[in-house]
Structures are given as structure tokens and as C-alpha cells.
PDB file of N, CA and C in Angstrom:
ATOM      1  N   UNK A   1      86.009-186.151 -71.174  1.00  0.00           N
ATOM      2  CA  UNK A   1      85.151-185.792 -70.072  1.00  0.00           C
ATOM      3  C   UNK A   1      83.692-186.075 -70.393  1.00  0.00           C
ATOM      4  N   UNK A   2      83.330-187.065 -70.987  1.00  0.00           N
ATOM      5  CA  UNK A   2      82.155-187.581 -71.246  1.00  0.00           C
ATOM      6  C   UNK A   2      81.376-188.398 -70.159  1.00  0.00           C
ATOM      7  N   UNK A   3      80.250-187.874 -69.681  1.00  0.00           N
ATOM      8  CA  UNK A   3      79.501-188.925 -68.720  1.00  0.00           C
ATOM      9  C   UNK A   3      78.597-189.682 -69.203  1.00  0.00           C
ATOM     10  N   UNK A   4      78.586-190.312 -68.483  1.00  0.00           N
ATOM     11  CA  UNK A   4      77.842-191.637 -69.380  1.00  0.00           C
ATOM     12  C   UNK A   4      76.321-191.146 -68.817  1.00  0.00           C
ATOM     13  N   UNK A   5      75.537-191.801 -69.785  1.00  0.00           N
ATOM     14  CA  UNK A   5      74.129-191.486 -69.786  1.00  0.00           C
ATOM     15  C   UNK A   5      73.208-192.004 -68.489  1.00  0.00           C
ATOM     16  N   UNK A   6      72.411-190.723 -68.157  1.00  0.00           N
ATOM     17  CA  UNK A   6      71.407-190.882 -67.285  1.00  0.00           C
ATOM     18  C   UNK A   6      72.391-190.851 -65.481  1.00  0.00           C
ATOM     19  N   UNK A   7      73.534-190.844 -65.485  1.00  0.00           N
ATOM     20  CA  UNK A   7      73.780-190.494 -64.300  1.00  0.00           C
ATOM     21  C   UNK A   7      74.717-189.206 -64.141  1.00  0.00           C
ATOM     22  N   UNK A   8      74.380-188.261 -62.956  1.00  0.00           N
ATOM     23  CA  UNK A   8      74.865-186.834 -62.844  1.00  0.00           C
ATOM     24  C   UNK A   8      75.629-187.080 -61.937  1.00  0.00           C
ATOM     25  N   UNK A   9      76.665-185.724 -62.093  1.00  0.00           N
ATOM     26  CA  UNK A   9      77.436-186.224 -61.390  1.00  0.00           C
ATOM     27  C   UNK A   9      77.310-185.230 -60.347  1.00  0.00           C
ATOM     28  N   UNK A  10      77.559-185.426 -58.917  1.00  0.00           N
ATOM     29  CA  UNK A  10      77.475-184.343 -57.505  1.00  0.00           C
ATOM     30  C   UNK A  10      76.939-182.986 -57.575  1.00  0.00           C
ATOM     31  N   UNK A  11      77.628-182.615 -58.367  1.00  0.00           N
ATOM     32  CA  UNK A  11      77.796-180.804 -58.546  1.00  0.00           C
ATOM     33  C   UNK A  11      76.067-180.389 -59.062  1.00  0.00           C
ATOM     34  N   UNK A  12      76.382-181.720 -59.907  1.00  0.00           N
ATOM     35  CA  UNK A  12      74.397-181.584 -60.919  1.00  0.00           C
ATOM     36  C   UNK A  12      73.167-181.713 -60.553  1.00  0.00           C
ATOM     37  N   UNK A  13      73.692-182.621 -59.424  1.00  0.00           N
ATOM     38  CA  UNK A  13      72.676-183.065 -58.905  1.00  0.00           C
ATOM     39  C   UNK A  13      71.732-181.981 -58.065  1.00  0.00           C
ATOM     40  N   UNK A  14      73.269-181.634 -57.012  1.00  0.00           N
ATOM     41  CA  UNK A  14      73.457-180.610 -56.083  1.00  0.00           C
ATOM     42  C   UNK A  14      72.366-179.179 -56.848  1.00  0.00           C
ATOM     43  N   UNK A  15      72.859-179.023 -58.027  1.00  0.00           N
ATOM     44  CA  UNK A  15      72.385-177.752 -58.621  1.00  0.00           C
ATOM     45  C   UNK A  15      70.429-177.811 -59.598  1.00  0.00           C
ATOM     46  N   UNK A  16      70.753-179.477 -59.466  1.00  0.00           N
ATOM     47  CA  UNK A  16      69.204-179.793 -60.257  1.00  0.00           C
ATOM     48  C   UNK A  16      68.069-179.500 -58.933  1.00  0.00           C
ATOM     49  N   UNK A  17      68.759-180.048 -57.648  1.00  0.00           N
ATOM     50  CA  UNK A  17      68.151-180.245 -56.283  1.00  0.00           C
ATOM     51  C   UNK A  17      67.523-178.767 -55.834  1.00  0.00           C
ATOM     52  N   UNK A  18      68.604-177.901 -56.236  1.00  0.00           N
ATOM     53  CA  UNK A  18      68.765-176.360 -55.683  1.00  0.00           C
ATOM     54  C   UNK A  18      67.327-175.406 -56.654  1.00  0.00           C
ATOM     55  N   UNK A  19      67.969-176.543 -57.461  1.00  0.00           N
ATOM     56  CA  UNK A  19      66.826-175.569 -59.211  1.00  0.00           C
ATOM     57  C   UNK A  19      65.434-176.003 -58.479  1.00  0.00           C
ATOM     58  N   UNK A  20      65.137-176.882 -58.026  1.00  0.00           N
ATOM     59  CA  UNK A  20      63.399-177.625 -57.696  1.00  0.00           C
ATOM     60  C   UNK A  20      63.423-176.404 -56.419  1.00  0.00           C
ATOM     61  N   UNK A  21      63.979-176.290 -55.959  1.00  0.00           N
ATOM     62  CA  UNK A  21      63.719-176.095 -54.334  1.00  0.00           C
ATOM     63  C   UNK A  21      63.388-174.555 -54.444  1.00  0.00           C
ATOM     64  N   UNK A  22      64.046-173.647 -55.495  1.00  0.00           N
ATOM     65  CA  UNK A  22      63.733-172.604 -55.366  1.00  0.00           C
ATOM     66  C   UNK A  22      62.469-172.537 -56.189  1.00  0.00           C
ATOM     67  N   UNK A  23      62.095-173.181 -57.656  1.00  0.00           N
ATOM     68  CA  UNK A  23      61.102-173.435 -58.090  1.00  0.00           C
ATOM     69  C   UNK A  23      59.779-173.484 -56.883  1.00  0.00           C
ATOM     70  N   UNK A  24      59.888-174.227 -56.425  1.00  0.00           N
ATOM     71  CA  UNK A  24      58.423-174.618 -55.205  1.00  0.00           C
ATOM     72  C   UNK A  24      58.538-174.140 -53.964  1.00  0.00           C
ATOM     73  N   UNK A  25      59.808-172.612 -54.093  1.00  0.00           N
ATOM     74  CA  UNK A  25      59.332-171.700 -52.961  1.00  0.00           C
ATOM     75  C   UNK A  25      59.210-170.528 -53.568  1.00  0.00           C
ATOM     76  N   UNK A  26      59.011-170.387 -55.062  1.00  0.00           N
ATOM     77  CA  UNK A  26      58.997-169.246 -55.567  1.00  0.00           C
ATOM     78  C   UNK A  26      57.703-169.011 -55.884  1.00  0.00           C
ATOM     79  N   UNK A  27      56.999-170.846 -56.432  1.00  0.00           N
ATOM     80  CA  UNK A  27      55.485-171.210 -56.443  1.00  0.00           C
ATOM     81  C   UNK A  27      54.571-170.609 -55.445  1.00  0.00           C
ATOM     82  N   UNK A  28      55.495-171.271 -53.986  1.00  0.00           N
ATOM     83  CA  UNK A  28      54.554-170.749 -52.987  1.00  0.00           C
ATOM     84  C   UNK A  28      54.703-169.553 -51.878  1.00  0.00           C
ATOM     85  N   UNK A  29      55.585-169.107 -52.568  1.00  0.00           N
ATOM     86  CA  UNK A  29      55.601-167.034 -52.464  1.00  0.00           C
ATOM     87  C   UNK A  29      54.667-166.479 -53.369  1.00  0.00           C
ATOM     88  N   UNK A  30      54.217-166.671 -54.890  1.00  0.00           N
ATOM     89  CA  UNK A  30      53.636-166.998 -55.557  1.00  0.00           C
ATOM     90  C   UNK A  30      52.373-166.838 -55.065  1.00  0.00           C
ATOM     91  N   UNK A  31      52.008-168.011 -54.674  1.00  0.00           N
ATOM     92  CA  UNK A  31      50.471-167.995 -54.016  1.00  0.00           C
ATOM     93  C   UNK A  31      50.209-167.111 -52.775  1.00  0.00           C
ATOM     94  N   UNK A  32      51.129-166.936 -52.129  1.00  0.00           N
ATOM     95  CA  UNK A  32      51.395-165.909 -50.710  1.00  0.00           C
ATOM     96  C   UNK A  32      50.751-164.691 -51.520  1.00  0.00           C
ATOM     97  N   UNK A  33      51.395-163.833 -52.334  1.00  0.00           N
ATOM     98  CA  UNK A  33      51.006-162.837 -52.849  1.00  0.00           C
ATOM     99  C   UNK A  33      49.639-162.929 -53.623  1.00  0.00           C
ATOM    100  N   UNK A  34      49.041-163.752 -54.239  1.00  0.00           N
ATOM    101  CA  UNK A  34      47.386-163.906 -55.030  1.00  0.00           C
ATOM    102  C   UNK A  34      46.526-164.155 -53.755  1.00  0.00           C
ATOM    103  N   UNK A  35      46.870-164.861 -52.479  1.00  0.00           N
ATOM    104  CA  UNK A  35      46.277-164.749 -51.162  1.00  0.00           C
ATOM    105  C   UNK A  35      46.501-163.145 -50.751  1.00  0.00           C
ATOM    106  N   UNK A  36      47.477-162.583 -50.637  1.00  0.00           N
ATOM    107  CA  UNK A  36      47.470-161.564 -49.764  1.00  0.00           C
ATOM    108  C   UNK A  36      46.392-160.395 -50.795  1.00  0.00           C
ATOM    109  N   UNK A  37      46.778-160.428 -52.039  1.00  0.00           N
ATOM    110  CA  UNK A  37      45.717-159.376 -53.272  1.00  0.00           C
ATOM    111  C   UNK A  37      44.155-160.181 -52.886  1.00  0.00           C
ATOM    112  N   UNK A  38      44.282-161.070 -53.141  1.00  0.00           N
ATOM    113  CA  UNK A  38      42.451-161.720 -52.986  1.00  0.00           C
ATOM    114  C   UNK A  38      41.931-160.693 -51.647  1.00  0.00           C
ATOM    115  N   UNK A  39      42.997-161.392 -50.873  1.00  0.00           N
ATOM    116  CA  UNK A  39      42.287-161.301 -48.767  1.00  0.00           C
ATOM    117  C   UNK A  39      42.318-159.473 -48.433  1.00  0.00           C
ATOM    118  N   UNK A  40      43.599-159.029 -48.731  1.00  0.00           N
ATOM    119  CA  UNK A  40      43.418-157.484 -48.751  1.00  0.00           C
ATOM    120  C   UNK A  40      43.093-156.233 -49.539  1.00  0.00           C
ATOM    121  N   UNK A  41      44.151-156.562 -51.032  1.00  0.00           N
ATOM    122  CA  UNK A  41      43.974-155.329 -51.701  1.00  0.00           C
ATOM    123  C   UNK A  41      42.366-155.659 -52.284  1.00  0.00           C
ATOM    124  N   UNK A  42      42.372-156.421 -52.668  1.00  0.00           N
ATOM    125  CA  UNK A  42      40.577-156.364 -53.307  1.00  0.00           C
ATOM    126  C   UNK A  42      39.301-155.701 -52.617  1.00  0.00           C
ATOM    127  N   UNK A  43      39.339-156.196 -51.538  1.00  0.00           N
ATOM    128  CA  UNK A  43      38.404-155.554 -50.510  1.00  0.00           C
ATOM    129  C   UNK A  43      38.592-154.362 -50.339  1.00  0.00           C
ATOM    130  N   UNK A  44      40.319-154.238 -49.908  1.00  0.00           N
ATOM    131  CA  UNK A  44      40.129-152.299 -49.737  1.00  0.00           C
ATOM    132  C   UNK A  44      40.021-151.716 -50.939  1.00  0.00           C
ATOM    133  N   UNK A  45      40.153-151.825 -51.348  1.00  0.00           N
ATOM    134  CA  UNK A  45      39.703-150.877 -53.150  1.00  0.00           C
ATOM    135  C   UNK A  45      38.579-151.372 -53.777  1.00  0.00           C
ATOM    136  N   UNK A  46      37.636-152.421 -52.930  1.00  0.00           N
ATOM    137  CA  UNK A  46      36.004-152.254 -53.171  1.00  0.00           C
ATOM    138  C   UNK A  46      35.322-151.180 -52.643  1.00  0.00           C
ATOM    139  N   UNK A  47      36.239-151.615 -50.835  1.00  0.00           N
ATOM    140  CA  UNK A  47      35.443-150.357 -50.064  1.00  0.00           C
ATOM    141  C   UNK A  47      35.918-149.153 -50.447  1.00  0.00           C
ATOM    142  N   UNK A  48      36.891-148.145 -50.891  1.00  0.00           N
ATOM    143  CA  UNK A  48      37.490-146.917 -50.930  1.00  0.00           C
ATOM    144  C   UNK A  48      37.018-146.589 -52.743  1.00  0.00           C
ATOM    145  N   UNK A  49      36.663-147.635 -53.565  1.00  0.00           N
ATOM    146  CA  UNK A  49      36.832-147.807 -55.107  1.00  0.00           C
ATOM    147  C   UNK A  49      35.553-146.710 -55.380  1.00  0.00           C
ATOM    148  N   UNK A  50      34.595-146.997 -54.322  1.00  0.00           N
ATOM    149  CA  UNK A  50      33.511-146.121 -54.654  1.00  0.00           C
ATOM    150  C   UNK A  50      33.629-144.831 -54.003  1.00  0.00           C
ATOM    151  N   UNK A  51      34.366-144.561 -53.102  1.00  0.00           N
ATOM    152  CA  UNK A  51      34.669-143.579 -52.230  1.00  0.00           C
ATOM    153  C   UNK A  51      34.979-142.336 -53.560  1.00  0.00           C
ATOM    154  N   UNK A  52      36.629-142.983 -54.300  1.00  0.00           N
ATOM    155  CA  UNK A  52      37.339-142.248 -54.874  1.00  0.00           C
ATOM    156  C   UNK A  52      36.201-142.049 -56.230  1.00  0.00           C
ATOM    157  N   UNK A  53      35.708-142.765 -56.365  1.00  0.00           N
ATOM    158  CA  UNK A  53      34.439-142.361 -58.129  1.00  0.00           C
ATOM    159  C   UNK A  53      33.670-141.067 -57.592  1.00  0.00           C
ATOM    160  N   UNK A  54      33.539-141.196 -56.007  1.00  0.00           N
ATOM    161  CA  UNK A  54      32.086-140.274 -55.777  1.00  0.00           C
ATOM    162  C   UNK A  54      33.107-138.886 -55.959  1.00  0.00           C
ATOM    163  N   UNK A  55      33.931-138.912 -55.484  1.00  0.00           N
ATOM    164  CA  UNK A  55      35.253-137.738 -55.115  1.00  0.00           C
ATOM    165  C   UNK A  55      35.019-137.126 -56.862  1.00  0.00           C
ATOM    166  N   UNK A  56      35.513-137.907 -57.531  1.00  0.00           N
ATOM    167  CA  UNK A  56      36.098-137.123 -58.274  1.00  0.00           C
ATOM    168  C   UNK A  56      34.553-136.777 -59.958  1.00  0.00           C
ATOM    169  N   UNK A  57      33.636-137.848 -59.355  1.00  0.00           N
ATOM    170  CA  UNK A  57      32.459-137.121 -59.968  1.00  0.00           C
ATOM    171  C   UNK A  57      31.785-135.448 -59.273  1.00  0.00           C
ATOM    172  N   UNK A  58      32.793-135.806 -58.369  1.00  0.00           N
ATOM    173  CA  UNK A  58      31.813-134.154 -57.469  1.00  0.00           C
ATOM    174  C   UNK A  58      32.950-133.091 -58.222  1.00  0.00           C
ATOM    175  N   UNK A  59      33.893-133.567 -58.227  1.00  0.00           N
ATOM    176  CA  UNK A  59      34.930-132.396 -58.735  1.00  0.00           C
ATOM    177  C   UNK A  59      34.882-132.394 -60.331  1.00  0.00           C
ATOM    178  N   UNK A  60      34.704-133.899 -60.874  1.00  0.00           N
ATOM    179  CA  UNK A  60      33.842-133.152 -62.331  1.00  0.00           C
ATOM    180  C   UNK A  60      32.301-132.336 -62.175  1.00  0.00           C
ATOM    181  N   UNK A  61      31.802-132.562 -61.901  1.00  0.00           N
ATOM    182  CA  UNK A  61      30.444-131.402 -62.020  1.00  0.00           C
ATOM    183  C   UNK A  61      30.631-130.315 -61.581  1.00  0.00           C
ATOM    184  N   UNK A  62      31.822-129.964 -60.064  1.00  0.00           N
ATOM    185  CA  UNK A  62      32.187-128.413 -59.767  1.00  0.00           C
ATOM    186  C   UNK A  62      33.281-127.927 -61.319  1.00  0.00           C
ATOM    187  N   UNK A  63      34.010-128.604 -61.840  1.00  0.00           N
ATOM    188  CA  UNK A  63      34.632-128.479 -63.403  1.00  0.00           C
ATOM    189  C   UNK A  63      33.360-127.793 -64.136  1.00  0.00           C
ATOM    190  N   UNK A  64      32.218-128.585 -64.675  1.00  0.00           N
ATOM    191  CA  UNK A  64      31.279-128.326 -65.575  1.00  0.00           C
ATOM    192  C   UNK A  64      30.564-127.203 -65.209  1.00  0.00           C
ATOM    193  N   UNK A  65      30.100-126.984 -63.820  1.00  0.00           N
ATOM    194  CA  UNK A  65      29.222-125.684 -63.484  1.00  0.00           C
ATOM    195  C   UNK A  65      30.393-124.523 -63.810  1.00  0.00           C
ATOM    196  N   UNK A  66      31.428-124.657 -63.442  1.00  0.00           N
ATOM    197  CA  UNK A  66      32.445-123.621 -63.656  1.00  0.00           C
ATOM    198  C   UNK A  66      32.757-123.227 -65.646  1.00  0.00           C
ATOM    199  N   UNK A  67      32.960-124.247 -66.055  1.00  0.00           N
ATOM    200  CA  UNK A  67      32.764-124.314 -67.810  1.00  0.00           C
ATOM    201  C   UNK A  67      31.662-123.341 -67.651  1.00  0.00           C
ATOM    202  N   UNK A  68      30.457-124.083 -67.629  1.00  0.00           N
ATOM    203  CA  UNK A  68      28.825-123.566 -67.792  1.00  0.00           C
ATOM    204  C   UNK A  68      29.201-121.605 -67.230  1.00  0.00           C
ATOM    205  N   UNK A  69      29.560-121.522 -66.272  1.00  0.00           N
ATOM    206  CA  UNK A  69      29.597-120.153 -65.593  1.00  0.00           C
ATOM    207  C   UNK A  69      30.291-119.301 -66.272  1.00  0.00           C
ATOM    208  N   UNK A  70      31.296-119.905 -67.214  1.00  0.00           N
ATOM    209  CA  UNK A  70      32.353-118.787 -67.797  1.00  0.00           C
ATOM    210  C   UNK A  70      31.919-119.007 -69.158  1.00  0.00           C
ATOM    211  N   UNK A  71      30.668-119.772 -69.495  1.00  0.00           N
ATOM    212  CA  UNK A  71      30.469-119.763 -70.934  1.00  0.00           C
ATOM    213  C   UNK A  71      29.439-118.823 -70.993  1.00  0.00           C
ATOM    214  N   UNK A  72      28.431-118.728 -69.889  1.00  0.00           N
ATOM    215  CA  UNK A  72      27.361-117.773 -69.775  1.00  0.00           C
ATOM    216  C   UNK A  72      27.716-116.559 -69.360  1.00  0.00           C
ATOM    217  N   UNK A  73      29.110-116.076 -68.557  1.00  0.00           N
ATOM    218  CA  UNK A  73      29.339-114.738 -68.772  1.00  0.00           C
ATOM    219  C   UNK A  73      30.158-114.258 -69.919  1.00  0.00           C
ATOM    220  N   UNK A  74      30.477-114.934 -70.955  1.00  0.00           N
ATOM    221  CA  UNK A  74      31.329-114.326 -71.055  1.00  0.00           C
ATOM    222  C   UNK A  74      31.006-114.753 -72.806  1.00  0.00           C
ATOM    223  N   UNK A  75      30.026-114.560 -73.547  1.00  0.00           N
ATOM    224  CA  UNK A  75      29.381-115.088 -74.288  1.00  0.00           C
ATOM    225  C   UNK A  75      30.212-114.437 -75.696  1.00  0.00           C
ATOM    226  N   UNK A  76      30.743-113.911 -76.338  1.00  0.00           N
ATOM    227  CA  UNK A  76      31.587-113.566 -76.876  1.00  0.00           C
ATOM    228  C   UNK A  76      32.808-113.841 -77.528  1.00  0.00           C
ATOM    229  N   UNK A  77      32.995-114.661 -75.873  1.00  0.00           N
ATOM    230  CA  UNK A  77      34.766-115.350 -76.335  1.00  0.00           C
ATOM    231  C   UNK A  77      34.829-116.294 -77.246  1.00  0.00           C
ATOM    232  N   UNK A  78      35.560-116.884 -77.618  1.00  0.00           N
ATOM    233  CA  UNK A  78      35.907-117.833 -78.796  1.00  0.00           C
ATOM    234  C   UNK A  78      34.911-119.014 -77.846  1.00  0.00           C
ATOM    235  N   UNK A  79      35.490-119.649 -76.237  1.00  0.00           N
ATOM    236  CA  UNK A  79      34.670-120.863 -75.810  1.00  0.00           C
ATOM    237  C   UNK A  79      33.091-120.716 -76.260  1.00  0.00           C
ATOM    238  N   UNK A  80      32.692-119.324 -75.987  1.00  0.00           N
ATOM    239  CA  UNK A  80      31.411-119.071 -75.980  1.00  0.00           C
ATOM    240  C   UNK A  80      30.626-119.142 -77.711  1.00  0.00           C
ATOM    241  N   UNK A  81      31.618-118.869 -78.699  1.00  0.00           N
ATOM    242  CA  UNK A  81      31.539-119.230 -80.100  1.00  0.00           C
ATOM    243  C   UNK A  81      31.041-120.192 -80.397  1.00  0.00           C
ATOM    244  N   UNK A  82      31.487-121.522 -79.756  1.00  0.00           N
ATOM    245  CA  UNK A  82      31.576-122.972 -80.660  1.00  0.00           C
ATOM    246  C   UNK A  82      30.573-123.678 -80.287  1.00  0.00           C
ATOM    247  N   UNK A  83      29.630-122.929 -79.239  1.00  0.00           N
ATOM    248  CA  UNK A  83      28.166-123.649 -78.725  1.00  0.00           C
ATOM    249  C   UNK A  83      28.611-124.574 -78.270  1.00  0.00           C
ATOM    250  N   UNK A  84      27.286-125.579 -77.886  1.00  0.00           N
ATOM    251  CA  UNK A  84      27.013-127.013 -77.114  1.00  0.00           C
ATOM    252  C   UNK A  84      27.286-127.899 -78.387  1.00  0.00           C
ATOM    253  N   UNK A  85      28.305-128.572 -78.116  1.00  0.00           N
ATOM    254  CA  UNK A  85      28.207-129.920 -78.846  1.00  0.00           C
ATOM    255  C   UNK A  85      27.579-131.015 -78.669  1.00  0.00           C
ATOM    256  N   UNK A  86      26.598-130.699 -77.641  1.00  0.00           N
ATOM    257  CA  UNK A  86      25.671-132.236 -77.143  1.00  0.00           C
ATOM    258  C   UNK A  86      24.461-131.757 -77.925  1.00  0.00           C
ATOM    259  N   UNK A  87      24.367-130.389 -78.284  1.00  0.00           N
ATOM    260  CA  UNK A  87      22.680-130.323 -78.895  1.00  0.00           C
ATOM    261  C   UNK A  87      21.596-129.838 -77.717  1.00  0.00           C
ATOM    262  N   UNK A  88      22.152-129.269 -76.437  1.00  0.00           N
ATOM    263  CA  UNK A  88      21.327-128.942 -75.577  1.00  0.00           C
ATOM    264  C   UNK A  88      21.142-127.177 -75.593  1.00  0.00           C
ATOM    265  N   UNK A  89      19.778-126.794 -75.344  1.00  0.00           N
ATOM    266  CA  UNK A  89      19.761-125.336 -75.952  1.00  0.00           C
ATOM    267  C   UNK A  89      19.289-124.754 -74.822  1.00  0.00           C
ATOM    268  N   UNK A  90      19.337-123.417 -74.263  1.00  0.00           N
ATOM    269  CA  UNK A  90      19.659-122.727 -73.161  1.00  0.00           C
ATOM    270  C   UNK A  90      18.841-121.895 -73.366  1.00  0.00           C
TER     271      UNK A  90
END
């Protein structure tokens, strides 16, 4: 069952034909999706990207005033022990 060189036979061809075809629609599904991330997701998570930083810098500083509030009443406790590690004095 030896074929002779450089010619395929039906089945191979059939399946070499099949191999390209999904290759250069998988390429250009491929590019479908780096178009659809460029054209949509980028933009909306430019516009919302700063939205969500401002969000959650407001809920770190309501975090820190709350730290700050339970370190100044409560001056005693072990938190209140270990001082400022930044070097800032009160």
C-alpha cells in the first residue's frame, strides 16, 4: 500500500482541503474577535476603568478614616500599640 511520491490520494486531499479551510476561518474568527476587543471592550473599560478606580479609592479612604477612628479611640489596644508605620505623628 505504498503511494508513490507527491500524489494524494482522494480521501487526502479531501482532508488537506478541509485542514486549509478551517485554518482561514479560524484566522478570520480570529480577527473578528481582536476587532470586536479593539471596537468595544477597550473603550468600555476606558470609559467605566476610571469610574471603578474612583469607586473603590472612596471606599479605601472611608476603610482608612475608619482604621484612623478606632485607632484614636481606642488607644490601648494592641492596633493602637504598634503606632504609624509611615512615620506620621499626631
Amino acid at each position: 500500500m505504498e503511494q508513490q511520491s507527491g500524489t494524494k490520494r482522494p480521501w487526502e486531499e479531501r482532508v488537506a482541503e478541509t485542514g486549509a479551510r478551517l485554518r482561514d476561518e479560524f484566522q478570520e474568527e480570529l480577527r473578528r474577535v481582536v476587532r470586536f476587543i479593539d471596537d468595544e471592550v477597550v473603550p468600555e473599560v476606558r470609559r467605566n476603568g476610571s469610574t471603578a478606580l474612583r469607586s473603590a479609592a472612596s471606599r479605601l479612604q472611608q476603610l482608612a478614616e475608619h482604621m484612623d477612628d478606632n485607632k484614636h479611640s481606642n488607644p490601648g489596644s494592641k492596633s493602637g500599640e504598634s503606632g504609624n508605620s509611615d512615620g506620621e505623628t499626631r
